[in-house]
PDBML (XML) file of the C-alpha atoms, coordinates in Angstrom:
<?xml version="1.0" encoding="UTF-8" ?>
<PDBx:datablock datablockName="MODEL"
   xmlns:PDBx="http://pdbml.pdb.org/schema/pdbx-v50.xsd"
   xmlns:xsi="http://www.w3.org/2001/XMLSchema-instance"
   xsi:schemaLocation="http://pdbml.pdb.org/schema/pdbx-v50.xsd pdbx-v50.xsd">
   <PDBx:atom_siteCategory>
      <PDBx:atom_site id="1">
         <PDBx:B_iso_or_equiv>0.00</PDBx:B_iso_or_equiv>
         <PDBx:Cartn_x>151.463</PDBx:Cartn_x>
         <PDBx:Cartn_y>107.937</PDBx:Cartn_y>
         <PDBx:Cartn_z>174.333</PDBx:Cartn_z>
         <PDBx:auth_asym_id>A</PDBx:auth_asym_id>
         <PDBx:auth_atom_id>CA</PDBx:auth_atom_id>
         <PDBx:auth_comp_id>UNK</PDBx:auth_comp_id>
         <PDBx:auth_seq_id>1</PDBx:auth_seq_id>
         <PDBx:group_PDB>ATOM</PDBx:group_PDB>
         <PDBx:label_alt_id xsi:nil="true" />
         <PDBx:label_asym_id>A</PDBx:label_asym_id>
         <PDBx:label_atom_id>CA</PDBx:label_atom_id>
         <PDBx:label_comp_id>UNK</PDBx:label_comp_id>
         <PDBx:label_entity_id>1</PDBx:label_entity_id>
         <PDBx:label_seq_id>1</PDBx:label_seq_id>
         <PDBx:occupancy>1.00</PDBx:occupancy>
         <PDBx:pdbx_PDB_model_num>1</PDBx:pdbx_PDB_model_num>
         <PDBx:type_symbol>C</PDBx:type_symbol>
      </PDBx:atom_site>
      <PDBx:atom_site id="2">
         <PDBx:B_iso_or_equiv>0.00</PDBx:B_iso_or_equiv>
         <PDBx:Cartn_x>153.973</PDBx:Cartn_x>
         <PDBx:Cartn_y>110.053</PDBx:Cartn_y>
         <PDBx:Cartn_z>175.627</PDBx:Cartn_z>
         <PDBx:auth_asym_id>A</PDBx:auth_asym_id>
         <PDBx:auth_atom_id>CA</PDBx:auth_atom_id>
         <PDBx:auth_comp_id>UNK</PDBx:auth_comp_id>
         <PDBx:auth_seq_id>2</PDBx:auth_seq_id>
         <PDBx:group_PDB>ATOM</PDBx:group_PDB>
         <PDBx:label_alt_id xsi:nil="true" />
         <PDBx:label_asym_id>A</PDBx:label_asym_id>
         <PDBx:label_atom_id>CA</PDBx:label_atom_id>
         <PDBx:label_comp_id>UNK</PDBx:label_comp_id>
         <PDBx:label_entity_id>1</PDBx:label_entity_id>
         <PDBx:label_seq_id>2</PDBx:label_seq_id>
         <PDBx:occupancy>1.00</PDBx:occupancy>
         <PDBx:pdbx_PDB_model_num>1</PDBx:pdbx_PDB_model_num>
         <PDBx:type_symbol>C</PDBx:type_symbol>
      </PDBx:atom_site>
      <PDBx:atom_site id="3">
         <PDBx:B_iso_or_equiv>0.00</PDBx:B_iso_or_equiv>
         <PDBx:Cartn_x>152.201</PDBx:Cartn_x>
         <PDBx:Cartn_y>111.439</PDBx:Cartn_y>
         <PDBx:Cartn_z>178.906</PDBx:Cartn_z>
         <PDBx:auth_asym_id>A</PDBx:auth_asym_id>
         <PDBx:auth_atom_id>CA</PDBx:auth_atom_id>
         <PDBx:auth_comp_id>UNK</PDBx:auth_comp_id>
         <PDBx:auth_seq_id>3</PDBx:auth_seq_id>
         <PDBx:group_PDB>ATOM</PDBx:group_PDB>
         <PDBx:label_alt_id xsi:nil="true" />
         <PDBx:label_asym_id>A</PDBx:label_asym_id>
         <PDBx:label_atom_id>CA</PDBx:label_atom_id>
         <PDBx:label_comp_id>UNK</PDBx:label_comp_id>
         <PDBx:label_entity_id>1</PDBx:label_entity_id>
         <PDBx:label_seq_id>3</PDBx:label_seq_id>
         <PDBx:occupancy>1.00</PDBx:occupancy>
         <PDBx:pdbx_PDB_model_num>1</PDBx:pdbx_PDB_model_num>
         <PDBx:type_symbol>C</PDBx:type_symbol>
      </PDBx:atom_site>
      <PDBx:atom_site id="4">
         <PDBx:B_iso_or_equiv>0.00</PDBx:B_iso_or_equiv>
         <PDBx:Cartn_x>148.968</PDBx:Cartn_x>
         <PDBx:Cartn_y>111.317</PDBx:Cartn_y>
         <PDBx:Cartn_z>181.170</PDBx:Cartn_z>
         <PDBx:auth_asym_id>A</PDBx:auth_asym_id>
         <PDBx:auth_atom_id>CA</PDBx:auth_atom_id>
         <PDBx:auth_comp_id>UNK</PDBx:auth_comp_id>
         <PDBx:auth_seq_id>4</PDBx:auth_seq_id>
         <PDBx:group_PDB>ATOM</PDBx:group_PDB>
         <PDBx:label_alt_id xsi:nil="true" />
         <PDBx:label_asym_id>A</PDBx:label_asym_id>
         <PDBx:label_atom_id>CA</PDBx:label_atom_id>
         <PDBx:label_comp_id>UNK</PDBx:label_comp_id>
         <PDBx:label_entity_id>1</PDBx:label_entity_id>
         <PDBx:label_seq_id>4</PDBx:label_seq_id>
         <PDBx:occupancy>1.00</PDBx:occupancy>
         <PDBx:pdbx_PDB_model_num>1</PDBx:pdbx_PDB_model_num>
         <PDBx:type_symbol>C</PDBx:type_symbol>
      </PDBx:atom_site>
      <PDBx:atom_site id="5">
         <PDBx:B_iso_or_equiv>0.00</PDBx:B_iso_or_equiv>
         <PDBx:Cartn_x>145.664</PDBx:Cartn_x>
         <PDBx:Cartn_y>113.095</PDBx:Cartn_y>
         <PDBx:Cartn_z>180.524</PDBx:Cartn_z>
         <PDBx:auth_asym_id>A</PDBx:auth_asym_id>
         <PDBx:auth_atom_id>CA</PDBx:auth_atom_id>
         <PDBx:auth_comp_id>UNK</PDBx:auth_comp_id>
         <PDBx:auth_seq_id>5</PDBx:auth_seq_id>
         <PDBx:group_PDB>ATOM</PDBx:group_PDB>
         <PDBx:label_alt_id xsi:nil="true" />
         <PDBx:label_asym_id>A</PDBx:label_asym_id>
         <PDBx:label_atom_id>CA</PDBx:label_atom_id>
         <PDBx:label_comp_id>UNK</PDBx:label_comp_id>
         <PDBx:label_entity_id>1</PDBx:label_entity_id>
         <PDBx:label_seq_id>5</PDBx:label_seq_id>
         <PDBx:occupancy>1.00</PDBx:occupancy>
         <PDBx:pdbx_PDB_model_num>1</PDBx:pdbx_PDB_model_num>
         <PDBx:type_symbol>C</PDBx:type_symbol>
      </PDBx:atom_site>
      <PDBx:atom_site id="6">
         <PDBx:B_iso_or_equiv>0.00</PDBx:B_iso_or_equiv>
         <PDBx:Cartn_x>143.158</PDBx:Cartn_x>
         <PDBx:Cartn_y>112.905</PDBx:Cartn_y>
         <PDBx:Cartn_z>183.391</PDBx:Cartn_z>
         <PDBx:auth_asym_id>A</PDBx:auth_asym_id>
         <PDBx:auth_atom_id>CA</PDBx:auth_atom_id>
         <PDBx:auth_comp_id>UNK</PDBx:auth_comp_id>
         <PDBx:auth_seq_id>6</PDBx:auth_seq_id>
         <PDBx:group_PDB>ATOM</PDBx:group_PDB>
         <PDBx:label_alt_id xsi:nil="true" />
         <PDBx:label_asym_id>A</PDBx:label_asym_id>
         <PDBx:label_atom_id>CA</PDBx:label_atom_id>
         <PDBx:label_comp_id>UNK</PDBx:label_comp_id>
         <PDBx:label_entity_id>1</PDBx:label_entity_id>
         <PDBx:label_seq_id>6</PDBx:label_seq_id>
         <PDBx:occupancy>1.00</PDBx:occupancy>
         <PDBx:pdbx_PDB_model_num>1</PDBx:pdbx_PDB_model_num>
         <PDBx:type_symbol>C</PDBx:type_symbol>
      </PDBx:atom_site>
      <PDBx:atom_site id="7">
         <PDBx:B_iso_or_equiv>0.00</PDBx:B_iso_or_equiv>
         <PDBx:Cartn_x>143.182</PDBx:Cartn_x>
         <PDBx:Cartn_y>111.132</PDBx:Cartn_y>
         <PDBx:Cartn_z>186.553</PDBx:Cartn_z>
         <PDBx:auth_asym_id>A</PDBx:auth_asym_id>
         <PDBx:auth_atom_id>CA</PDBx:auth_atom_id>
         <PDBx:auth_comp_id>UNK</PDBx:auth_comp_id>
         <PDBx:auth_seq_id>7</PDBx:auth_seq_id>
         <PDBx:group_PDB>ATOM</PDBx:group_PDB>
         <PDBx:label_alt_id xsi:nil="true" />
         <PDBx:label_asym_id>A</PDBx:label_asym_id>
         <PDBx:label_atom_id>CA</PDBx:label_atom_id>
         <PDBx:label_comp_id>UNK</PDBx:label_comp_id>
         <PDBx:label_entity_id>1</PDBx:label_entity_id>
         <PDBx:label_seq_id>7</PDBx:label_seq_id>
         <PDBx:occupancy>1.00</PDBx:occupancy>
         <PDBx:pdbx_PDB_model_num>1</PDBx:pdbx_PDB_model_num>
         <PDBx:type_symbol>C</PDBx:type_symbol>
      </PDBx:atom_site>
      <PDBx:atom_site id="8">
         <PDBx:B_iso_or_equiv>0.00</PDBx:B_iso_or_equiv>
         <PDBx:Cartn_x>140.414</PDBx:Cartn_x>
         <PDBx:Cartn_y>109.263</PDBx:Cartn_y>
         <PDBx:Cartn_z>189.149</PDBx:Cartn_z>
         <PDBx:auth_asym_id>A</PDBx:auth_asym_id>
         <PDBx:auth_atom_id>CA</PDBx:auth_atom_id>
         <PDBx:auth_comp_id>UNK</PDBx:auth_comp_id>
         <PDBx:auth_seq_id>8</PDBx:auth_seq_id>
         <PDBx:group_PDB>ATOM</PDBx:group_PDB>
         <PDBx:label_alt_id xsi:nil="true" />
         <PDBx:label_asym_id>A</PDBx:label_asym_id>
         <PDBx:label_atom_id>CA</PDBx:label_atom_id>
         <PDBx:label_comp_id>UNK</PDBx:label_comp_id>
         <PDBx:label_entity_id>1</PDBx:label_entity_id>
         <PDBx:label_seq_id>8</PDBx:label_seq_id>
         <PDBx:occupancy>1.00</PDBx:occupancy>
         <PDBx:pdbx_PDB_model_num>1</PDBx:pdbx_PDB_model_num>
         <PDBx:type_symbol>C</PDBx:type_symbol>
      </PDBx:atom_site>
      <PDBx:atom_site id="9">
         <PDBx:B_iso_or_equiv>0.00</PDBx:B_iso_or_equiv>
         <PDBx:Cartn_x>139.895</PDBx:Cartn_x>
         <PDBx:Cartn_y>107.054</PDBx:Cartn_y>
         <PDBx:Cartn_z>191.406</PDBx:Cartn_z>
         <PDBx:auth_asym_id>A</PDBx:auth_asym_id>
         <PDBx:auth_atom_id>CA</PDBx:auth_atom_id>
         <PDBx:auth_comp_id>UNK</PDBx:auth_comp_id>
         <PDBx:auth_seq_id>9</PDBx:auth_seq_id>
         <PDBx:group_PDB>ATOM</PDBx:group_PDB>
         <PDBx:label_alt_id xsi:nil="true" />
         <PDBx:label_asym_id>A</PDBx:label_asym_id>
         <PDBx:label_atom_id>CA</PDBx:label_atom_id>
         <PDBx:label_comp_id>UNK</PDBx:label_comp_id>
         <PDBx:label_entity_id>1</PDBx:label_entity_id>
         <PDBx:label_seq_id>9</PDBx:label_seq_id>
         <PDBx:occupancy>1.00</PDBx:occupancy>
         <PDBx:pdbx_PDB_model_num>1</PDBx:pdbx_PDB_model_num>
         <PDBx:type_symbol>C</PDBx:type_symbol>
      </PDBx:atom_site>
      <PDBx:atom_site id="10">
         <PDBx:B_iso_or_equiv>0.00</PDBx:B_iso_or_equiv>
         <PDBx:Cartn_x>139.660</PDBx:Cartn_x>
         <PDBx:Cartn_y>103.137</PDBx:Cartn_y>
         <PDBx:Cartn_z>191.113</PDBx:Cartn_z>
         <PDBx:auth_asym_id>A</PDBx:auth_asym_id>
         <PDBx:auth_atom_id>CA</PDBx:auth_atom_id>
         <PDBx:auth_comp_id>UNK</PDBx:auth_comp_id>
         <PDBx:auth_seq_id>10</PDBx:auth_seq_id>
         <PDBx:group_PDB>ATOM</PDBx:group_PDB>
         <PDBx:label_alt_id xsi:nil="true" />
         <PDBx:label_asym_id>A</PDBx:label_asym_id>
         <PDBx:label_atom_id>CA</PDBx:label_atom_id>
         <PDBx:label_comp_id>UNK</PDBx:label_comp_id>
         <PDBx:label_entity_id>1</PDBx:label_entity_id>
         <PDBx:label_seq_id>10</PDBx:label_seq_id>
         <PDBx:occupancy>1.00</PDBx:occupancy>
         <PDBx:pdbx_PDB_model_num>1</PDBx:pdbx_PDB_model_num>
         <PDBx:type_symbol>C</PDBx:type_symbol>
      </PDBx:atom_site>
      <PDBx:atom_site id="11">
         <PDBx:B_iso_or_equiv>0.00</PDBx:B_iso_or_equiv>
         <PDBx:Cartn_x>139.012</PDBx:Cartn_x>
         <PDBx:Cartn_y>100.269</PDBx:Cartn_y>
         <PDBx:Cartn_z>193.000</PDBx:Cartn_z>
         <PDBx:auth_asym_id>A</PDBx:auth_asym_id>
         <PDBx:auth_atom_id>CA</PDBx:auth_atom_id>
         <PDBx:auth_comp_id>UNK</PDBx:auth_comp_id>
         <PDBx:auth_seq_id>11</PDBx:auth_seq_id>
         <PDBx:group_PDB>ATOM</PDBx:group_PDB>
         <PDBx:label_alt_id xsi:nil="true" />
         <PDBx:label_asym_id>A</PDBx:label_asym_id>
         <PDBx:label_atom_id>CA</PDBx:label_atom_id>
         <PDBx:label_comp_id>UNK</PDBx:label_comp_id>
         <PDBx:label_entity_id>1</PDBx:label_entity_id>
         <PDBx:label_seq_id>11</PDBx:label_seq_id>
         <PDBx:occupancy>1.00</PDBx:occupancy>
         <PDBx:pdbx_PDB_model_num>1</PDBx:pdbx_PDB_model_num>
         <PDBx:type_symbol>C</PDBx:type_symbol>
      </PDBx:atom_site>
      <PDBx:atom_site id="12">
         <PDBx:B_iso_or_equiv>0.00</PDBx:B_iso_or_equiv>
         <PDBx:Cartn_x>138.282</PDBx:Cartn_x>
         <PDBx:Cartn_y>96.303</PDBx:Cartn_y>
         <PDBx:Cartn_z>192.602</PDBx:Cartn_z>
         <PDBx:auth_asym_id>A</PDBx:auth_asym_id>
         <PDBx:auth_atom_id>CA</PDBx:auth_atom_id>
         <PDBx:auth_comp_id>UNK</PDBx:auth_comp_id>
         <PDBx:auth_seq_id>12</PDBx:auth_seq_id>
         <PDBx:group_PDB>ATOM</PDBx:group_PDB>
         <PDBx:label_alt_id xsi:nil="true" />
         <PDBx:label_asym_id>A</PDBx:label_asym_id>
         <PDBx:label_atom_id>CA</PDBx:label_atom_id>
         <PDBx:label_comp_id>UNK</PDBx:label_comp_id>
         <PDBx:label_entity_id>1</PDBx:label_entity_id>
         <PDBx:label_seq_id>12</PDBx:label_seq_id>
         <PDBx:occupancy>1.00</PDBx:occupancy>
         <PDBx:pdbx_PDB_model_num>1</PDBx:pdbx_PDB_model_num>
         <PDBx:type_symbol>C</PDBx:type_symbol>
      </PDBx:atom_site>
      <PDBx:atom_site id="13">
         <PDBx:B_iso_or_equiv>0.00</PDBx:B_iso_or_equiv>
         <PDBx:Cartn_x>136.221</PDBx:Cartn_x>
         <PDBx:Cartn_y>94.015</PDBx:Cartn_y>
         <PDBx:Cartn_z>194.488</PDBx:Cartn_z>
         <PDBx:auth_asym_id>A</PDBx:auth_asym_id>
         <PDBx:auth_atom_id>CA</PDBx:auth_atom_id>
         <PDBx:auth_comp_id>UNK</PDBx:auth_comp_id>
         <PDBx:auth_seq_id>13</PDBx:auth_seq_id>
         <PDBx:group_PDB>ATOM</PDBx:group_PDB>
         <PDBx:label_alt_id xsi:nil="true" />
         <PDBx:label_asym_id>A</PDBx:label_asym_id>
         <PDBx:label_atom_id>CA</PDBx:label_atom_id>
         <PDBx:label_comp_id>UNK</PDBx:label_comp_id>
         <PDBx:label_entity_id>1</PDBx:label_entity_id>
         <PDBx:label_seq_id>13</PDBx:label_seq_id>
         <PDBx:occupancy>1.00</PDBx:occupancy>
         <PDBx:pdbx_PDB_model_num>1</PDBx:pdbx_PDB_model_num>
         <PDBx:type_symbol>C</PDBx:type_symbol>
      </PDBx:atom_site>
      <PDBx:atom_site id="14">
         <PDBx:B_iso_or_equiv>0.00</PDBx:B_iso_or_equiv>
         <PDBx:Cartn_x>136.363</PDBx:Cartn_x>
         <PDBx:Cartn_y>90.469</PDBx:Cartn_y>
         <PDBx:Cartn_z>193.186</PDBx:Cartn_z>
         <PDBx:auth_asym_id>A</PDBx:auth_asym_id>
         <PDBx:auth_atom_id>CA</PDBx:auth_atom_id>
         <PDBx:auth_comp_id>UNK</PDBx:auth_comp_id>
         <PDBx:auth_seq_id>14</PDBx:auth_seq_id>
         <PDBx:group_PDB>ATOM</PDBx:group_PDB>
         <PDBx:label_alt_id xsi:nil="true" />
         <PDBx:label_asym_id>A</PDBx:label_asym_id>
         <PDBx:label_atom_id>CA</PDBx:label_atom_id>
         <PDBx:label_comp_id>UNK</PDBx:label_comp_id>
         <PDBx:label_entity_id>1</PDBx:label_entity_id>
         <PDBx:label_seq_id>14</PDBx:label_seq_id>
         <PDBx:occupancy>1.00</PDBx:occupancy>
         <PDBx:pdbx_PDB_model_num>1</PDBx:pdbx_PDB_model_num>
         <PDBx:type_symbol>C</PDBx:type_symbol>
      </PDBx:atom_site>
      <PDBx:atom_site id="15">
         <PDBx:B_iso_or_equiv>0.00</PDBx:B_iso_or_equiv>
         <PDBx:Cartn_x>135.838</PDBx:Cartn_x>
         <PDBx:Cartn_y>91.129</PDBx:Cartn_y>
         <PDBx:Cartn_z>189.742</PDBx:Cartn_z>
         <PDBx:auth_asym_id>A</PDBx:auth_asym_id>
         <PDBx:auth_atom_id>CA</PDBx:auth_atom_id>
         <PDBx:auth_comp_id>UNK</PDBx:auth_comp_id>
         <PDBx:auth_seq_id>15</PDBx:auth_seq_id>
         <PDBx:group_PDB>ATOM</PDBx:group_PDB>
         <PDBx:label_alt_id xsi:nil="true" />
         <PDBx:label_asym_id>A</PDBx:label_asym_id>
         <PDBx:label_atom_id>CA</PDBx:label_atom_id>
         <PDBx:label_comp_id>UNK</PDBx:label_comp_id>
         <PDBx:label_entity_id>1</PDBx:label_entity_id>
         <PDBx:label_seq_id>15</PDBx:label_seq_id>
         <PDBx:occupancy>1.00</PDBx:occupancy>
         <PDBx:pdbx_PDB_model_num>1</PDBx:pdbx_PDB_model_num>
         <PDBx:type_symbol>C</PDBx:type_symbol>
      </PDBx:atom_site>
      <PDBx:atom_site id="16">
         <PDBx:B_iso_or_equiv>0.00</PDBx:B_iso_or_equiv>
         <PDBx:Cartn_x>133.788</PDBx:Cartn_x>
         <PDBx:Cartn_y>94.067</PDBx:Cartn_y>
         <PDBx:Cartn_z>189.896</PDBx:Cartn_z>
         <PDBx:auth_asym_id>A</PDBx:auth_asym_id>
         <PDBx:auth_atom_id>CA</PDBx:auth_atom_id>
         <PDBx:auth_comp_id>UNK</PDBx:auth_comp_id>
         <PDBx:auth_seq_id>16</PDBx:auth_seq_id>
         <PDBx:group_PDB>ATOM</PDBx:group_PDB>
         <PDBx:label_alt_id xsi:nil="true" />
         <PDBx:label_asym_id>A</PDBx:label_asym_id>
         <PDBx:label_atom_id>CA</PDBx:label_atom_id>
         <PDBx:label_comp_id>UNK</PDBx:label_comp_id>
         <PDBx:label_entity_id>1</PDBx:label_entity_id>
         <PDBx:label_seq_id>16</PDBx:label_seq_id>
         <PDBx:occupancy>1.00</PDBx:occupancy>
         <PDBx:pdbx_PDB_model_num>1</PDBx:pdbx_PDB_model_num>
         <PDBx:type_symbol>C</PDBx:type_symbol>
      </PDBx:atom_site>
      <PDBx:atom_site id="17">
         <PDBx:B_iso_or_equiv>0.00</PDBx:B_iso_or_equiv>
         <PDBx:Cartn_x>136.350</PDBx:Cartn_x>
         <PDBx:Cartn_y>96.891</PDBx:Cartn_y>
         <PDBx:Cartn_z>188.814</PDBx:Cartn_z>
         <PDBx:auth_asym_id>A</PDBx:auth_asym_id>
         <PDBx:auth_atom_id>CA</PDBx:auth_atom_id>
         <PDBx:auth_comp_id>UNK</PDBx:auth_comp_id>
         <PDBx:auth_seq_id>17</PDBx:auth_seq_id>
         <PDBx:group_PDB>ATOM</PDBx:group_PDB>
         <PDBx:label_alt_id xsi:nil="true" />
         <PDBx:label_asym_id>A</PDBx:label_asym_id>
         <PDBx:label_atom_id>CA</PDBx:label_atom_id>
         <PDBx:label_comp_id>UNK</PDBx:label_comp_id>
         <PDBx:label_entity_id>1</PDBx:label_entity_id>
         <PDBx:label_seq_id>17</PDBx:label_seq_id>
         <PDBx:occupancy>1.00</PDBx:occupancy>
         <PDBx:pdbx_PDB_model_num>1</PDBx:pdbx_PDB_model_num>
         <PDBx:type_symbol>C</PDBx:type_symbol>
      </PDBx:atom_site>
      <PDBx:atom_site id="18">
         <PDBx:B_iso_or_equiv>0.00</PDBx:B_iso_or_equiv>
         <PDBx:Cartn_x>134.784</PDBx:Cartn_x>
         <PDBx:Cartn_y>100.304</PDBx:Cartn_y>
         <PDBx:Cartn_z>189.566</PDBx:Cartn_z>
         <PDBx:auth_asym_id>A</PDBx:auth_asym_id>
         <PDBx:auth_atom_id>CA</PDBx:auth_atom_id>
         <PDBx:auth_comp_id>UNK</PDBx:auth_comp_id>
         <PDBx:auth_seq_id>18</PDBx:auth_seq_id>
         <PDBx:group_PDB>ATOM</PDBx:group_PDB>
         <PDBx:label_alt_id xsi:nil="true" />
         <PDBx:label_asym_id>A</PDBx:label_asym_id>
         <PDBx:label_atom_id>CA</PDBx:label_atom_id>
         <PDBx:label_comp_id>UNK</PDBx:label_comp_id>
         <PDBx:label_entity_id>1</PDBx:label_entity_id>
         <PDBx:label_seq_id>18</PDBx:label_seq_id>
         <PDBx:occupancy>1.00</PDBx:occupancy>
         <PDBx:pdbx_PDB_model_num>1</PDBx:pdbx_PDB_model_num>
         <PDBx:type_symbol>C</PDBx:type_symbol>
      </PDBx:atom_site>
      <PDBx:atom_site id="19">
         <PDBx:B_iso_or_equiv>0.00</PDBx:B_iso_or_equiv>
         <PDBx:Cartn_x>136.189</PDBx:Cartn_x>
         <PDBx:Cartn_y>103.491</PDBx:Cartn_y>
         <PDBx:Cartn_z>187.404</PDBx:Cartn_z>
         <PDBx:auth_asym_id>A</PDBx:auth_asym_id>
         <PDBx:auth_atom_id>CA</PDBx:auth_atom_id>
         <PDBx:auth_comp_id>UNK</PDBx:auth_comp_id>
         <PDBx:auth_seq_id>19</PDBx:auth_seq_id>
         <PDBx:group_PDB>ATOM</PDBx:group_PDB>
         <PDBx:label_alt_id xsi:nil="true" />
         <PDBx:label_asym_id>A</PDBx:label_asym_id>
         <PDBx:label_atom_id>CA</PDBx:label_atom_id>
         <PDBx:label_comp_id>UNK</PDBx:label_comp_id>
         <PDBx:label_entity_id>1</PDBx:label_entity_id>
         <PDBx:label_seq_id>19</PDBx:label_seq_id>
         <PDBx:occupancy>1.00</PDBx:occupancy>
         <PDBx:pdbx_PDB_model_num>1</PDBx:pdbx_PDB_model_num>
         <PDBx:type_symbol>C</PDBx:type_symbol>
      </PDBx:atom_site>
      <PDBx:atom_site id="20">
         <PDBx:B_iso_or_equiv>0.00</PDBx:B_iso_or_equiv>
         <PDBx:Cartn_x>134.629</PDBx:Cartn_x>
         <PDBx:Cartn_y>106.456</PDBx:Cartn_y>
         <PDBx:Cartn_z>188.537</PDBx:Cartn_z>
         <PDBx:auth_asym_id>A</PDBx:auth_asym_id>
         <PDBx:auth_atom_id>CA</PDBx:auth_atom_id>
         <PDBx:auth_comp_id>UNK</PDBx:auth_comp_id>
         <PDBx:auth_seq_id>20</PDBx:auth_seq_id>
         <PDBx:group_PDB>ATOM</PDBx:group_PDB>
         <PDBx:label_alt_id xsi:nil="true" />
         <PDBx:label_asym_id>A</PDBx:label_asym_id>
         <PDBx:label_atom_id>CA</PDBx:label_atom_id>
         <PDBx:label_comp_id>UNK</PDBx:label_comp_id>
         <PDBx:label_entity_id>1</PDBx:label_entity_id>
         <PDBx:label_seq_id>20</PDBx:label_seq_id>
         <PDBx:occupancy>1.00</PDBx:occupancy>
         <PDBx:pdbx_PDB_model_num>1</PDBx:pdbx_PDB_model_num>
         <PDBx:type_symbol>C</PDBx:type_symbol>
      </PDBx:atom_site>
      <PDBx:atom_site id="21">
         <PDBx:B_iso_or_equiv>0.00</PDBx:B_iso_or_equiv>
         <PDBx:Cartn_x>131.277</PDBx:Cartn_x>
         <PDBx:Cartn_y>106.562</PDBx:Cartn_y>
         <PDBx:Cartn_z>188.331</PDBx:Cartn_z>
         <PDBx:auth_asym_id>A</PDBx:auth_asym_id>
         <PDBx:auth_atom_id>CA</PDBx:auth_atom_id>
         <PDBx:auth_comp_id>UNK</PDBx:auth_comp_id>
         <PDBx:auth_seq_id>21</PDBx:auth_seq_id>
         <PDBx:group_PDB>ATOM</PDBx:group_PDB>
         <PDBx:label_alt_id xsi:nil="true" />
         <PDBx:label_asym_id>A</PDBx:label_asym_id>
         <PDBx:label_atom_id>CA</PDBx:label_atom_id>
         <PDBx:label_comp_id>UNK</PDBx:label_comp_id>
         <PDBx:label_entity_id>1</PDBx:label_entity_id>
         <PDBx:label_seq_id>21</PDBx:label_seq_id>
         <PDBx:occupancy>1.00</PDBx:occupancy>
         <PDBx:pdbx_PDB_model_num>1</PDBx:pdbx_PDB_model_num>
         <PDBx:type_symbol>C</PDBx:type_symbol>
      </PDBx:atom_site>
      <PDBx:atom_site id="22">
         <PDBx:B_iso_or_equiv>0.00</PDBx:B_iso_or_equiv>
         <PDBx:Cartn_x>131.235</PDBx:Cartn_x>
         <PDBx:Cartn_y>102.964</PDBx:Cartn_y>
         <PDBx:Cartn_z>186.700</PDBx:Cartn_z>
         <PDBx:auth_asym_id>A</PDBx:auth_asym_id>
         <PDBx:auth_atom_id>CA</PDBx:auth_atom_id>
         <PDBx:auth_comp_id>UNK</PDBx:auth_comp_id>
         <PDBx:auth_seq_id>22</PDBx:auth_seq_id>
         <PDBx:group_PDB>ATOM</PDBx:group_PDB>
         <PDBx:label_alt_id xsi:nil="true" />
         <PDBx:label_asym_id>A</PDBx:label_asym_id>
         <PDBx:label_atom_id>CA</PDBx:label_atom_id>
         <PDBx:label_comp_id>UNK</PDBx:label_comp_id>
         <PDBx:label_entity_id>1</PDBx:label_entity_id>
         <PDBx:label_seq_id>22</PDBx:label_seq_id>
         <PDBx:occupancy>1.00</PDBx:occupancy>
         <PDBx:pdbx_PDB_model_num>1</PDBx:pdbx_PDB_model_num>
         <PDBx:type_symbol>C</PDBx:type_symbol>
      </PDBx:atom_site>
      <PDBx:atom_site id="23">
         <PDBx:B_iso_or_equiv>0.00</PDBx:B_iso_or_equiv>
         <PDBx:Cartn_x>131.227</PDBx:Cartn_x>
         <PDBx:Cartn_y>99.728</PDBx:Cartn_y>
         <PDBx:Cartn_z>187.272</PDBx:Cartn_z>
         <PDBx:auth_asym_id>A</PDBx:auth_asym_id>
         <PDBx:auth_atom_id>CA</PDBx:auth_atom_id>
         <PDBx:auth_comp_id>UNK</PDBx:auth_comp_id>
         <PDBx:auth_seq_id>23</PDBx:auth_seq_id>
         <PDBx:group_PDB>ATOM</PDBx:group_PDB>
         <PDBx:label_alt_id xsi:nil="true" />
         <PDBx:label_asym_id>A</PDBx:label_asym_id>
         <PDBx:label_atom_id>CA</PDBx:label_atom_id>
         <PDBx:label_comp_id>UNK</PDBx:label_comp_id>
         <PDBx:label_entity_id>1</PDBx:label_entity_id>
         <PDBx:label_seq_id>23</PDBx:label_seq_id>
         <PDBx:occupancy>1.00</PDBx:occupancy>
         <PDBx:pdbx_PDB_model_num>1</PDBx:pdbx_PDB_model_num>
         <PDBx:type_symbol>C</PDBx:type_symbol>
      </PDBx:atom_site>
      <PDBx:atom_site id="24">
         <PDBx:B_iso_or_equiv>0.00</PDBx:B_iso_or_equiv>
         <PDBx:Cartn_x>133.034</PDBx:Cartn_x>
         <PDBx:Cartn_y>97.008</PDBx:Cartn_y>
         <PDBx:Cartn_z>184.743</PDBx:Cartn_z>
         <PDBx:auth_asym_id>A</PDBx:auth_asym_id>
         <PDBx:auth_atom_id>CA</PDBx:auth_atom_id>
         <PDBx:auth_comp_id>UNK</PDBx:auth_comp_id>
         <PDBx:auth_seq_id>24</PDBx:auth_seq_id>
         <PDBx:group_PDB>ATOM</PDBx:group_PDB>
         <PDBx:label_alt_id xsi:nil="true" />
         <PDBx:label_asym_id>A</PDBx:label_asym_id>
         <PDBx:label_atom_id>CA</PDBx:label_atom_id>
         <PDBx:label_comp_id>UNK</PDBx:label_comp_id>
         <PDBx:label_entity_id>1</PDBx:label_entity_id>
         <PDBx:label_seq_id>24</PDBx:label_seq_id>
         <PDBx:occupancy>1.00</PDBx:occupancy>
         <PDBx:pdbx_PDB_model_num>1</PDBx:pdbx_PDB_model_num>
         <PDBx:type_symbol>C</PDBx:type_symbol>
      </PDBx:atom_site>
   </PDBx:atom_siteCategory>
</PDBx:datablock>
């Protein structure tokens, strides 16, 4: 809770969100 772990990139396109490698 109290602070960040790991970071990468992101990025939405309608409602496609896309975490690294991966596509929700």
């Amino acid at each position: 809770p109290g602070w960040n772990d790991y970071t990468q990139p992101w990025s939405k396109s309608g409602n496609d969100l896309t975490l690294g490698f991966d596509t929700y």
